[in-house]
N, C-alpha and C. Protein backbone atom coordinates (compact mmCIF):
# COMPACT_ATOMS: atom_id res chain seq x y z
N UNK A 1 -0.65 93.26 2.91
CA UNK A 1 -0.57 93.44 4.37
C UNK A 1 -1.84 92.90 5.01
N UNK A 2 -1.84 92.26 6.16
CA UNK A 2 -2.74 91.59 7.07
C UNK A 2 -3.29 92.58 7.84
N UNK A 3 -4.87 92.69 7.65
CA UNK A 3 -5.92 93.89 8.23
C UNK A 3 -5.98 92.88 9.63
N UNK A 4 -5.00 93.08 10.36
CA UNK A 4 -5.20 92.74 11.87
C UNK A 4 -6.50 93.46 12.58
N UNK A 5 -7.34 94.15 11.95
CA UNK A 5 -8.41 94.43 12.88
C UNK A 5 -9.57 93.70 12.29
N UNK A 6 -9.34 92.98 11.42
CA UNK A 6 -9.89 91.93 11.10
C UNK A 6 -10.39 90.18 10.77
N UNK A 7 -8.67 90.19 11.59
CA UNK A 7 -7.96 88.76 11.89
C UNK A 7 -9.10 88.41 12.94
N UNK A 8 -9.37 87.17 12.75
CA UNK A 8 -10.02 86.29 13.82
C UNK A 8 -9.50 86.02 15.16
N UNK A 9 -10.08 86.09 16.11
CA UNK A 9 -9.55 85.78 17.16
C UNK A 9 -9.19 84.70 17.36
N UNK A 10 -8.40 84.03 18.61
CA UNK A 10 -7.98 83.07 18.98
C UNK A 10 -8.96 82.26 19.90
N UNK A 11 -9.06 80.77 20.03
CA UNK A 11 -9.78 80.09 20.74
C UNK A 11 -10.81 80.01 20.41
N UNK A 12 -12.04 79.58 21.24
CA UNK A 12 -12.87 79.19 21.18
C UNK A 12 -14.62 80.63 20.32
N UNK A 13 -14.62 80.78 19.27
CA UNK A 13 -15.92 81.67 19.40
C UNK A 13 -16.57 82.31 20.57
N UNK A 14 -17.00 83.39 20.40
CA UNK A 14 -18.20 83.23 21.38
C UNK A 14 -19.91 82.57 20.89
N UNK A 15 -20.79 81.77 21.63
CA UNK A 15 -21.84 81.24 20.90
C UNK A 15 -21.32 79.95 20.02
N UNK A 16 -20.54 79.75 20.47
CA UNK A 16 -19.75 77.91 19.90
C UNK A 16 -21.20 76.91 20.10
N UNK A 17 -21.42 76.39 19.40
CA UNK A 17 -22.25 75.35 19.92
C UNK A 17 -21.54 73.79 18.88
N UNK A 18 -21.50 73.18 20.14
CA UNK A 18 -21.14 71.96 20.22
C UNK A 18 -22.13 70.86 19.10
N UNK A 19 -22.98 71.07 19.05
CA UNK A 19 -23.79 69.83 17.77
C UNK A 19 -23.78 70.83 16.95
N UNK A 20 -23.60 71.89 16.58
CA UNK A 20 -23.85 72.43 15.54
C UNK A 20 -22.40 72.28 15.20
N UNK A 21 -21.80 72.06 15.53
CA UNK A 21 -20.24 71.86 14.90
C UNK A 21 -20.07 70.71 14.29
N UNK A 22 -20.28 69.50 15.31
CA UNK A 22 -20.76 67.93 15.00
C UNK A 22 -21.29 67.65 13.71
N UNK A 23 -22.35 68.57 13.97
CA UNK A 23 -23.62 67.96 12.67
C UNK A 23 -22.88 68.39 11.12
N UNK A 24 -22.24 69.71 11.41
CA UNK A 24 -21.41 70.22 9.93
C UNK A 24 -20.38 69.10 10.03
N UNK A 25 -19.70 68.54 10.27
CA UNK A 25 -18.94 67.29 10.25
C UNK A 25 -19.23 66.32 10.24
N UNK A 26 -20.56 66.01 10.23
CA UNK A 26 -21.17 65.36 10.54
C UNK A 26 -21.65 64.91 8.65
N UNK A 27 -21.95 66.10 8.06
CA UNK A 27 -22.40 66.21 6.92
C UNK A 27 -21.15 65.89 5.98
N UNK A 28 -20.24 66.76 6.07
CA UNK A 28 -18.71 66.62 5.19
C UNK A 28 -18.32 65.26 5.34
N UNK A 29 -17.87 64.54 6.21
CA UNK A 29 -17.81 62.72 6.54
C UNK A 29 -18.75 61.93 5.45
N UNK A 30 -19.56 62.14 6.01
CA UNK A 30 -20.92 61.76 5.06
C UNK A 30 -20.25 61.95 3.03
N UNK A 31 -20.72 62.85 3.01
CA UNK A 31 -20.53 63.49 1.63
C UNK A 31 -18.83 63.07 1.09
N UNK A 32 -17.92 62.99 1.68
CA UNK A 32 -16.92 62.93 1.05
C UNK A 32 -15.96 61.91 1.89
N UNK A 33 -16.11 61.29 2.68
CA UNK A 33 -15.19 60.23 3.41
C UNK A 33 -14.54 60.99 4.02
N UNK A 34 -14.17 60.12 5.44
CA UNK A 34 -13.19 60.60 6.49
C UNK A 34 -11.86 61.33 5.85
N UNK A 35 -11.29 60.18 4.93
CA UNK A 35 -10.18 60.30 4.97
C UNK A 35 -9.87 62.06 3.65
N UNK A 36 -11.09 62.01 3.30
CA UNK A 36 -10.86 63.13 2.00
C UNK A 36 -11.40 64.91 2.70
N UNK A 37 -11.68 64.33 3.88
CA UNK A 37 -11.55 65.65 4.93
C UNK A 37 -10.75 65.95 5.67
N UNK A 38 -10.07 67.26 5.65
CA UNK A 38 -9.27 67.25 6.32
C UNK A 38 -9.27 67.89 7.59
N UNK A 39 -8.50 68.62 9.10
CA UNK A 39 -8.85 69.38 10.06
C UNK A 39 -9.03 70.80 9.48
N UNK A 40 -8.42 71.26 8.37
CA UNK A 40 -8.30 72.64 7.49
C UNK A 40 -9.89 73.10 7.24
N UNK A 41 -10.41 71.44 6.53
CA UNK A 41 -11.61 72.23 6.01
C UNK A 41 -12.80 72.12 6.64
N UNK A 42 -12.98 71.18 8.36
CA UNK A 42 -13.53 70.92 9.15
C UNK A 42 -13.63 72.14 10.05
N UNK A 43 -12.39 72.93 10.23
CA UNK A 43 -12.08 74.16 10.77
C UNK A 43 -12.90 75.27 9.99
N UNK A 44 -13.18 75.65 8.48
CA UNK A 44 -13.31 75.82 7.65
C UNK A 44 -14.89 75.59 7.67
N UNK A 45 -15.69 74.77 8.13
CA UNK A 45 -16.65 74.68 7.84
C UNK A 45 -17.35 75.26 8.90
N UNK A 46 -16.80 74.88 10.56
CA UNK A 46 -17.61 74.98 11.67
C UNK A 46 -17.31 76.63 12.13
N UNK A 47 -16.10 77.03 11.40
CA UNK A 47 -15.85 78.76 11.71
C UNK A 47 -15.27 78.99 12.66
N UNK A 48 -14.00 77.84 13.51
CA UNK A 48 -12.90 78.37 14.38
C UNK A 48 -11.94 77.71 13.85
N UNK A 49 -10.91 78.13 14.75
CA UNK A 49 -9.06 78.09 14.89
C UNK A 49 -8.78 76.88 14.76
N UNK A 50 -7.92 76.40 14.17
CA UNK A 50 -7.16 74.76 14.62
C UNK A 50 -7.11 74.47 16.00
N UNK A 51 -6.59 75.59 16.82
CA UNK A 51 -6.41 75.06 18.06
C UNK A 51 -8.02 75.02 18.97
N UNK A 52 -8.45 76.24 18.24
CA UNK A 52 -9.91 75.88 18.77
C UNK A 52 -10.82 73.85 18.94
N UNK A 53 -10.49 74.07 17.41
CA UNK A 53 -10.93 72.76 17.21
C UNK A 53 -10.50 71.55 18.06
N UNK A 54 -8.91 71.56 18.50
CA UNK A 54 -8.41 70.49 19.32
C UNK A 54 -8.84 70.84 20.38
N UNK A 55 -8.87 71.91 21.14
CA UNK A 55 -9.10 72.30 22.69
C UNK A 55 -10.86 71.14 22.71
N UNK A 56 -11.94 71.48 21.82
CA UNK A 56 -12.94 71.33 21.58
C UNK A 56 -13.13 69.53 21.73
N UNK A 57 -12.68 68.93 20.51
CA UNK A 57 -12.85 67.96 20.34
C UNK A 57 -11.31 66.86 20.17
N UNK A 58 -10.11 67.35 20.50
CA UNK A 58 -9.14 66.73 20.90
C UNK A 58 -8.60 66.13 19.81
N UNK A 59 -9.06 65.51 19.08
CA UNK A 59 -8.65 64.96 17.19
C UNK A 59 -9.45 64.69 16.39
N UNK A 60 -8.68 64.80 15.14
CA UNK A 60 -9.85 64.71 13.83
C UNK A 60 -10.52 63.34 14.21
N UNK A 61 -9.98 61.98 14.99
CA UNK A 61 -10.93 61.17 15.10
C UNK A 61 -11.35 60.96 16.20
N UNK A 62 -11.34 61.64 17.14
CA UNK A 62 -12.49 61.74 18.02
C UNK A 62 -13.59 62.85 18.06
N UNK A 63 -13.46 63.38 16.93
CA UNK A 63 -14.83 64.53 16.36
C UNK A 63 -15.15 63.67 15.73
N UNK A 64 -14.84 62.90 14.88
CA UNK A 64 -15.68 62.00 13.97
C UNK A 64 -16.23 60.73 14.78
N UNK A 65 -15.67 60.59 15.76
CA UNK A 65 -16.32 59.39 16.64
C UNK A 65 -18.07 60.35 17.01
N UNK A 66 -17.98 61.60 17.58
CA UNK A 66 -19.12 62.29 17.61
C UNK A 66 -19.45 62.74 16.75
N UNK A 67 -19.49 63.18 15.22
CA UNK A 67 -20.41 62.59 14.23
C UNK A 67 -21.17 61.35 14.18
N UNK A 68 -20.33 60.18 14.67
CA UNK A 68 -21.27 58.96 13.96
C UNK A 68 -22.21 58.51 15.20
N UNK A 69 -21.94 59.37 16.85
CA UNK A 69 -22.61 59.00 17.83
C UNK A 69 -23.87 59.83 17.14
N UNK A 70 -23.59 60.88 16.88
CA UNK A 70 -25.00 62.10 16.48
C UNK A 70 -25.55 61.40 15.19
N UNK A 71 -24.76 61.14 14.26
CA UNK A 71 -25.73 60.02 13.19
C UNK A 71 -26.50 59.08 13.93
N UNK A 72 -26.09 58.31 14.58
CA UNK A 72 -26.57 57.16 15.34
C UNK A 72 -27.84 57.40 16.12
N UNK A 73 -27.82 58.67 17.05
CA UNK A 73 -29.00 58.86 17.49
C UNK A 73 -29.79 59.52 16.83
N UNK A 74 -29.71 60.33 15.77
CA UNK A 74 -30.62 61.16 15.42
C UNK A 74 -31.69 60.94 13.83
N UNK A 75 -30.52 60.29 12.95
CA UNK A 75 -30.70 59.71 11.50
C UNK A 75 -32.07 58.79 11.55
N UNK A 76 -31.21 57.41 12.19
CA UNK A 76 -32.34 56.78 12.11
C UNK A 76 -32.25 56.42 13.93
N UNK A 77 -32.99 56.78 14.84
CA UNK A 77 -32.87 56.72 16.26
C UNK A 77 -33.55 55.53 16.84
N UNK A 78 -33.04 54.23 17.36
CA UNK A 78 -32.81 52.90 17.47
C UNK A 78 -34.62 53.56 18.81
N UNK A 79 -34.32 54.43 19.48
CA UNK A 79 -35.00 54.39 20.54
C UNK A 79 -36.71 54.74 20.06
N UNK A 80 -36.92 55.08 18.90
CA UNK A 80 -37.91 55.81 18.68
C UNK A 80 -38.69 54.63 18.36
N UNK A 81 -38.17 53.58 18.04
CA UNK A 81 -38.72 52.19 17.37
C UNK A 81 -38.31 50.92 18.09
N UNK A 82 -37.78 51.10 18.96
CA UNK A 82 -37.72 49.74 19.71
C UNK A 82 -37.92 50.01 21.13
N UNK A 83 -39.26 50.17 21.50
CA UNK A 83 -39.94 50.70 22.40
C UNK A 83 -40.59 49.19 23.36
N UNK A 84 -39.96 49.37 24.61
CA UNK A 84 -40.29 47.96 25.29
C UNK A 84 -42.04 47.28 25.20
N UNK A 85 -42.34 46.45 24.93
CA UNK A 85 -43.95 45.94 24.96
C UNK A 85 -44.09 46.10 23.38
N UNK A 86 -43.41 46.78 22.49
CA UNK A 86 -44.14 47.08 21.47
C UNK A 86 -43.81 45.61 20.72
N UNK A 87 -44.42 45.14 19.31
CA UNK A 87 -44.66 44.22 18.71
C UNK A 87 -43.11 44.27 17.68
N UNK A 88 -42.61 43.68 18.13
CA UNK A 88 -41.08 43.09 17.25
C UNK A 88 -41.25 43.32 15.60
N UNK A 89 -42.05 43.07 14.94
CA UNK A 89 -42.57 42.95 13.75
C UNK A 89 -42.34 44.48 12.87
N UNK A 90 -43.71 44.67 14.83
CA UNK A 90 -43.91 46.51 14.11
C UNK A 90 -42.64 47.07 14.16
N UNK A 91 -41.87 46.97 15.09
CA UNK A 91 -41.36 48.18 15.50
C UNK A 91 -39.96 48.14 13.90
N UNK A 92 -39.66 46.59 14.10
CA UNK A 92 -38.16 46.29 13.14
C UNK A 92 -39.41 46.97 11.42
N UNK A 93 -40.06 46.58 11.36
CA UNK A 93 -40.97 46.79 9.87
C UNK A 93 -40.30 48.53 9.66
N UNK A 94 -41.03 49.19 10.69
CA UNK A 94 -41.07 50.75 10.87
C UNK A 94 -39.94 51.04 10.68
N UNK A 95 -39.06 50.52 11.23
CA UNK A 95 -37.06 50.65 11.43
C UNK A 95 -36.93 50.95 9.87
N UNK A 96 -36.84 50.00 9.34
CA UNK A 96 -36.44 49.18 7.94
C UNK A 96 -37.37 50.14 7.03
N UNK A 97 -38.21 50.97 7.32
CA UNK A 97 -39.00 51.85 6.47
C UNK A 97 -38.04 53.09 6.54
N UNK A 98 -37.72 53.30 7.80
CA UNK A 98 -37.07 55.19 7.71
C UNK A 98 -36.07 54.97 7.32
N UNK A 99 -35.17 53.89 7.69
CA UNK A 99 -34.25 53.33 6.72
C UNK A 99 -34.09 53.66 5.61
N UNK A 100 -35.26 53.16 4.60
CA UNK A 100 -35.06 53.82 3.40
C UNK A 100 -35.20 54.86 2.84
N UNK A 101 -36.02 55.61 3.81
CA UNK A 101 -36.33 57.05 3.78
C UNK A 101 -35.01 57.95 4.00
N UNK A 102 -34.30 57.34 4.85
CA UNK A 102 -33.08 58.11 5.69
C UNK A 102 -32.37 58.16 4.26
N UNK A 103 -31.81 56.87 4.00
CA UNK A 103 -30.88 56.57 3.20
C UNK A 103 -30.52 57.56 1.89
N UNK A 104 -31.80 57.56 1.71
CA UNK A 104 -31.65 58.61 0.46
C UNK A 104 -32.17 59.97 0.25
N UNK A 105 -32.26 60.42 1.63
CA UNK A 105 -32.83 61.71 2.06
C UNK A 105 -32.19 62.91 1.58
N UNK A 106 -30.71 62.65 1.34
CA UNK A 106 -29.63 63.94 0.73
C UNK A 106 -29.20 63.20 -0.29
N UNK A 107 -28.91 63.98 -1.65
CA UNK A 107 -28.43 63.50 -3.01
C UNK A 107 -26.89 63.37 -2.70
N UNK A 108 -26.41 64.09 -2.21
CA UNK A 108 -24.72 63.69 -1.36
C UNK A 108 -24.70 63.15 -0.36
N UNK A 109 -25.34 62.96 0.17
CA UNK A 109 -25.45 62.11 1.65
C UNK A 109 -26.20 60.72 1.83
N UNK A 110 -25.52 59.92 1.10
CA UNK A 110 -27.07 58.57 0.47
C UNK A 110 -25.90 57.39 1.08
N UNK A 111 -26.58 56.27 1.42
CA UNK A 111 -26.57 55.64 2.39
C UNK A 111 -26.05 55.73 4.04
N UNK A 112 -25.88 55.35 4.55
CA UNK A 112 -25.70 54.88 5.93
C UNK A 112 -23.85 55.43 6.55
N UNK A 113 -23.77 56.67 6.87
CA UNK A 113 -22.21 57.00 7.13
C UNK A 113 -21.77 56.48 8.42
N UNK A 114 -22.20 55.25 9.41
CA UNK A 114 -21.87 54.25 10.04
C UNK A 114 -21.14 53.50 8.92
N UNK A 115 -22.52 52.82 8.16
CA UNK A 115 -22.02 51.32 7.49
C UNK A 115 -21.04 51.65 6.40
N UNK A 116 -21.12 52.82 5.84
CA UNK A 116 -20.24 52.74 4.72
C UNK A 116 -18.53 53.00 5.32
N UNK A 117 -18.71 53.33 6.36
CA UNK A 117 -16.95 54.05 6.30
C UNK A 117 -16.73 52.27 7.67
N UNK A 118 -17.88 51.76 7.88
CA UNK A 118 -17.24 50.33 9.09
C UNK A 118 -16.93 49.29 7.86
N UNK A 119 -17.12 49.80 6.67
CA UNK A 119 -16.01 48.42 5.77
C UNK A 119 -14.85 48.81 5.58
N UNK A 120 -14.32 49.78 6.27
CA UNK A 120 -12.63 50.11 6.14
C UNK A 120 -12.55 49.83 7.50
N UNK A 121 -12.59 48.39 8.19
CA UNK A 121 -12.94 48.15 9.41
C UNK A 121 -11.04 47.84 10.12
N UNK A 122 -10.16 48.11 9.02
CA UNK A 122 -8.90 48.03 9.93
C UNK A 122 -7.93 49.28 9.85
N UNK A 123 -8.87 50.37 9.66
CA UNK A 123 -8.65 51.34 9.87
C UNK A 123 -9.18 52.43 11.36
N UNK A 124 -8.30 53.15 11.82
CA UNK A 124 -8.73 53.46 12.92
C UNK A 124 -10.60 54.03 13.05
N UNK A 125 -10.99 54.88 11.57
CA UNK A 125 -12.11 55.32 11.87
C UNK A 125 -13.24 54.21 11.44
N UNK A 126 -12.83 53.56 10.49
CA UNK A 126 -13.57 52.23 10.63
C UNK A 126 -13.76 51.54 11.79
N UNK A 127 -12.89 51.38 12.03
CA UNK A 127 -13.13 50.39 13.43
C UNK A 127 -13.88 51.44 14.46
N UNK A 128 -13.88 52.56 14.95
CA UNK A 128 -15.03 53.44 15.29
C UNK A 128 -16.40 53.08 14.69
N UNK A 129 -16.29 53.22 13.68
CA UNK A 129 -17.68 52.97 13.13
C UNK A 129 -18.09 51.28 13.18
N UNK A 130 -17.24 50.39 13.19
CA UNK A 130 -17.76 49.19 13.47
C UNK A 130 -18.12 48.61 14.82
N UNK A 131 -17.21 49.75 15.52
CA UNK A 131 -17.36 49.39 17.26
C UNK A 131 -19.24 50.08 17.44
N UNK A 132 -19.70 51.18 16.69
CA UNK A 132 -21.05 51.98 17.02
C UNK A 132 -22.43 51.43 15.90
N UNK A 133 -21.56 50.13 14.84
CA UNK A 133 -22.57 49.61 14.43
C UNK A 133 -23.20 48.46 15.09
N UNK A 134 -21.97 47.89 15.59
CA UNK A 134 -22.54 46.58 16.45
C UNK A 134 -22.73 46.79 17.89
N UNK A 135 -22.73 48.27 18.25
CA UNK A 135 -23.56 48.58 19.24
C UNK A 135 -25.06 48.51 19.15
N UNK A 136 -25.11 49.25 18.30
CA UNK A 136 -26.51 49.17 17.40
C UNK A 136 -26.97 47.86 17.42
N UNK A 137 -26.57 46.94 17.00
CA UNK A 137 -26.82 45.41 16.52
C UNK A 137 -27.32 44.95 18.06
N UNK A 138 -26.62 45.28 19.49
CA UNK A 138 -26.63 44.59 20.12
C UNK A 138 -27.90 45.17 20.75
N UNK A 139 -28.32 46.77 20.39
CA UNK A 139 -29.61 47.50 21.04
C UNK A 139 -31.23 46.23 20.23
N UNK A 140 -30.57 46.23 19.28
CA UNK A 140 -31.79 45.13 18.43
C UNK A 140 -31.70 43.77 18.93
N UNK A 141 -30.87 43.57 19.41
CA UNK A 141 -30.98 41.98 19.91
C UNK A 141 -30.99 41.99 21.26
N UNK A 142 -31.07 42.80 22.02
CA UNK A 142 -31.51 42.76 23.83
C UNK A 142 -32.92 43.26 23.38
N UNK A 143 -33.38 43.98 22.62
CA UNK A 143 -35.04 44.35 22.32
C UNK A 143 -35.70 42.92 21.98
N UNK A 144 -34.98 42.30 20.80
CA UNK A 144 -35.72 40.92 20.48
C UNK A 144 -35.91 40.33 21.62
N UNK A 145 -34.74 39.93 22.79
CA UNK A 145 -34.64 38.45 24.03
C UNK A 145 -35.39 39.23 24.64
N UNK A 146 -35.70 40.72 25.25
CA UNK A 146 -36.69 41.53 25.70
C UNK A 146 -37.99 40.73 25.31
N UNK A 147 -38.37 40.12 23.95
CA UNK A 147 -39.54 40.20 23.88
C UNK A 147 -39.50 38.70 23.45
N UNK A 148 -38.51 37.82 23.87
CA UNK A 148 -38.74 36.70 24.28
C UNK A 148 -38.85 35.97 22.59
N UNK A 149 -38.22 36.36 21.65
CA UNK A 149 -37.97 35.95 20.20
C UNK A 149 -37.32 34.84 20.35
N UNK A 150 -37.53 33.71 19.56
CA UNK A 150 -36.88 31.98 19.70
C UNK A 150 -35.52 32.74 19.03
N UNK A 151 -35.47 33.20 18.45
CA UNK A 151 -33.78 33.09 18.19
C UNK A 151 -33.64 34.41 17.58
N UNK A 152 -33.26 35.01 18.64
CA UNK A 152 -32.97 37.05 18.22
C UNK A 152 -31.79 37.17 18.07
N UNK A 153 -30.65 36.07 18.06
CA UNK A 153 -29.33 36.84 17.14
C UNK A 153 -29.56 36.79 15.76
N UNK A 154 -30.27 35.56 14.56
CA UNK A 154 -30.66 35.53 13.81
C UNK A 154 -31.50 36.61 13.27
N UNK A 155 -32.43 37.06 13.97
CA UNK A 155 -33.16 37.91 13.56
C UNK A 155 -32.36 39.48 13.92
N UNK A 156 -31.94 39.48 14.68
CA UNK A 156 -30.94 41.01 15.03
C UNK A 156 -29.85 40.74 13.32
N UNK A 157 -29.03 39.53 13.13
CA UNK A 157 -28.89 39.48 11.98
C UNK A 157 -29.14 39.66 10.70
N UNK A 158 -30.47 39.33 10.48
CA UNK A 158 -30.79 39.87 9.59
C UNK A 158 -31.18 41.14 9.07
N UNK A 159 -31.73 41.61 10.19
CA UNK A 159 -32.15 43.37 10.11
C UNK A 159 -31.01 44.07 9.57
N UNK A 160 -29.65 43.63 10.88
CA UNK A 160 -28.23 44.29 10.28
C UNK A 160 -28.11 43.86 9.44
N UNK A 161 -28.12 42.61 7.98
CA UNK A 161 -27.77 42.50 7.03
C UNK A 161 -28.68 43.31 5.48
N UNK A 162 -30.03 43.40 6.22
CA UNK A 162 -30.73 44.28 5.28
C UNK A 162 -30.62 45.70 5.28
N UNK A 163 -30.32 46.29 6.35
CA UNK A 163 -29.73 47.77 6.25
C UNK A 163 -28.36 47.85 6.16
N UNK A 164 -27.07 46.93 5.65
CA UNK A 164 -26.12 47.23 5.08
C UNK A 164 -26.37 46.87 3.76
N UNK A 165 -27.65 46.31 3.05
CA UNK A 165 -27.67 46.01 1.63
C UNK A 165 -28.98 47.21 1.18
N UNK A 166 -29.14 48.13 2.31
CA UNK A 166 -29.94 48.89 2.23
C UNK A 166 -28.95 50.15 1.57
N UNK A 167 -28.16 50.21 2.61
CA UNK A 167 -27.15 51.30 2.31
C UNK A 167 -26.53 51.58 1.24
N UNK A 168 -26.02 50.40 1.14
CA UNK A 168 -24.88 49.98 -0.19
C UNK A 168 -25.67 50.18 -1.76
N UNK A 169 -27.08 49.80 -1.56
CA UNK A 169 -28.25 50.48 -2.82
C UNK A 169 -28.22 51.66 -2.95
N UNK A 170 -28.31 52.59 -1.96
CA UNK A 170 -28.55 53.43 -1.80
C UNK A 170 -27.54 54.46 -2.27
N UNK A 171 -25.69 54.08 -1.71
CA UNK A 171 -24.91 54.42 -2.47
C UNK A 171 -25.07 54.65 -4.23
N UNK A 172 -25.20 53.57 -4.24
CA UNK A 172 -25.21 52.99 -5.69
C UNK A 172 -26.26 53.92 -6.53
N UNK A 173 -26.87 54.83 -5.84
CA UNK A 173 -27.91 55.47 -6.34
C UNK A 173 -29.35 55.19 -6.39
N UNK A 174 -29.64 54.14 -5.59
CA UNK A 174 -31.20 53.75 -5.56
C UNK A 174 -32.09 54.56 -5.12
N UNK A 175 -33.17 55.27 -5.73
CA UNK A 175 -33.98 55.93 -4.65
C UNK A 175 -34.89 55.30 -3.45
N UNK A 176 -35.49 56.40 -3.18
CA UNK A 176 -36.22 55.96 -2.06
C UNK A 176 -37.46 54.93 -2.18
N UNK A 177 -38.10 54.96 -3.61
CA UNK A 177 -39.02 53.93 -3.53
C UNK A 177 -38.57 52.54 -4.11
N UNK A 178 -37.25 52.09 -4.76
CA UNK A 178 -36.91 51.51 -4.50
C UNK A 178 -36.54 50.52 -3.79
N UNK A 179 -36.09 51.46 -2.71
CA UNK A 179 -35.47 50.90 -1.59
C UNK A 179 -36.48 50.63 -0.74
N UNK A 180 -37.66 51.53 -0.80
CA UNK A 180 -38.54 51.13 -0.05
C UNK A 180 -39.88 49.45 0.05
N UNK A 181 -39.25 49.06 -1.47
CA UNK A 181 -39.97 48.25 -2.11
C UNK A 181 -38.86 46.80 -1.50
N UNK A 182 -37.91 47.23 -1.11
CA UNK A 182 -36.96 46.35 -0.83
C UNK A 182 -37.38 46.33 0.70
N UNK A 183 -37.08 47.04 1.88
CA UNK A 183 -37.64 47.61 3.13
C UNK A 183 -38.92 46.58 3.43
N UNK A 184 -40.27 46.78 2.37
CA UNK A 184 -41.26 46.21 2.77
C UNK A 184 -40.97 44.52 2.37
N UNK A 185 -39.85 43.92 1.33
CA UNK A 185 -40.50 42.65 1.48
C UNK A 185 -39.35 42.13 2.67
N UNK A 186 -38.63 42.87 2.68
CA UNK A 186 -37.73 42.24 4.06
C UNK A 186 -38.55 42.23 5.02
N UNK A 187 -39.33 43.94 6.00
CA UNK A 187 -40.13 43.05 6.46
C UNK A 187 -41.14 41.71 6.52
N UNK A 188 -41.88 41.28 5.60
CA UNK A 188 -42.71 40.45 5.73
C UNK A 188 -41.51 39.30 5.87
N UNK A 189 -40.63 38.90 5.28
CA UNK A 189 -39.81 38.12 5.92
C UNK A 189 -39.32 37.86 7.16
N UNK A 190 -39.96 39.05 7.58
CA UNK A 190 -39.71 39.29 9.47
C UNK A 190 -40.63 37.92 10.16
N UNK A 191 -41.61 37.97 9.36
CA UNK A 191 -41.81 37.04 9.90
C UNK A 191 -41.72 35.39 10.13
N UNK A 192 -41.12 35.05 9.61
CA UNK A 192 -40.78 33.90 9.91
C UNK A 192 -39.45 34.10 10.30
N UNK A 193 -38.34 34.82 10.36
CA UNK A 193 -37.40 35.06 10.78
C UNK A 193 -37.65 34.92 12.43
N UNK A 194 -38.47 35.79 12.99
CA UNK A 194 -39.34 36.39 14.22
C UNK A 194 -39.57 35.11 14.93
N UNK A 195 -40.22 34.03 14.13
CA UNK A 195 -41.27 32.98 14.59
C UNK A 195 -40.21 32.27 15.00
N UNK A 196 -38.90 32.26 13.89
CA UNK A 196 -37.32 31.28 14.66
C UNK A 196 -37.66 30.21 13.26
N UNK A 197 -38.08 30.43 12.17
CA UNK A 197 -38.51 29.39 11.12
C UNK A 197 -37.10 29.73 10.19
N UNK A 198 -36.29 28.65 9.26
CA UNK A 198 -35.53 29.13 8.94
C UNK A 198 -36.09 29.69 7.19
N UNK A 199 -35.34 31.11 7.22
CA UNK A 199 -35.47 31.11 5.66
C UNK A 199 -34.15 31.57 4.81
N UNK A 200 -34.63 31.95 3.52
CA UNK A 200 -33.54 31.81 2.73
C UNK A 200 -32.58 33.17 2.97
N UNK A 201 -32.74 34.04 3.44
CA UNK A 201 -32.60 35.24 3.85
C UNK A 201 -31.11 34.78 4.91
N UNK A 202 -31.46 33.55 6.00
CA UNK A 202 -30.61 33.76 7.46
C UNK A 202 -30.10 32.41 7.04
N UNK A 203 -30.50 31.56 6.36
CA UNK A 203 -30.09 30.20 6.15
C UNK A 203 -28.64 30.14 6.57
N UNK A 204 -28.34 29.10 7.39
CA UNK A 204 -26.96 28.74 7.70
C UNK A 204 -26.19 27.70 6.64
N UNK A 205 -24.94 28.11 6.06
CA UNK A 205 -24.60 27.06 5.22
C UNK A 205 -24.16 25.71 5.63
């Protein structure tokens, strides 16, 4: 028999908080892929109702669209390092450092839960995540023409190509000094990338 004086209520909690719901979904996505989560155990994790959850966030993929906005700003935060006047070099070097720091910061949570779930890019939550990576891409390349770089899609290129080969290590189990050993010689390649010199890194075939 069902202890109805102990059944959960209906709707919304009281003391709901909105990123703290995010961020636990935020984590499960991460750790186990979109598709191997379900609304049961998302419900399950954040501590309300199914219907709670839809009233809240409307569908399983538009809660996960706000997971990867809250990854996006908070993981590795585009704004903390691409700060107007500052030196292109420094700021992408610094990027490409927490990067690797980020990446492998949780033993279940290792690389990049943008880049890894935007290569299932013809899938609805892929394509979410590819629409908020090359947002990203485009915050690094209005910072470069900001600072007047001979050729900042190249170089916005390459950054995005070293933190999806950042990630994908990282999957793979690379640690952090690893990766970090990888991090530092990409930067110094910044520079001639930076200068608009071609190297083997951006080379066009």
């Amino acid at each position: 028999m069902v202890d109805k004086g102990n059944k959960r209520p209906r709707g919304r909690p009281r003391g709901f908080a909105l990123e703290t719901a995010i961020l636990a979904g935020q984590h499960l996505f991460h750790e186990h892929g979109y598709e191997s989560v379900s609304v049961a155990t998302l419900t399950e994790a954040i501590g309300i109702t199914p219907p709670s959850f839809y009233a809240a966030f409307g569908s399983k993929g538009a809660f996960f669209e706000d997971t990867l906005r809250l990854y996006s700003a908070t993981v590795v935060p585009l704004d903390r390092f691409l700060i107007p006047g500052r030196s292109p070099r420094t700021a992408l070097a610094a990027m490409l450092t927490a990067t690797a720091r980020a990446y492998t910061a949780h033993p279940q949570r290792r690389g990049c839960l943008i880049l890894e779930h935007a290569r299932n890019g013809v899938t609805d939550w892929g394509i979410a995540a590819t629409r908020i990576a090359g947002g990203n891409r485009d915050r690094v390349l209005a910072f470069l023409e900001a600072a007047d770089i001979p050729t900042p899609a190249r170089a916005a290129d390459y950054v995005a190509a070293t933190m999806l080969g950042l990630s994908a290590a990282a999957r793979e189990g690379w640690d952090e000094t690893r990766l970090s050993v990888v991090a530092e010689a990409a930067s110094t390649g910044l520079d001639q990338v930076l200068s608009g010199g071609q190297s083997s890194a951006c080379a066009s075939s």
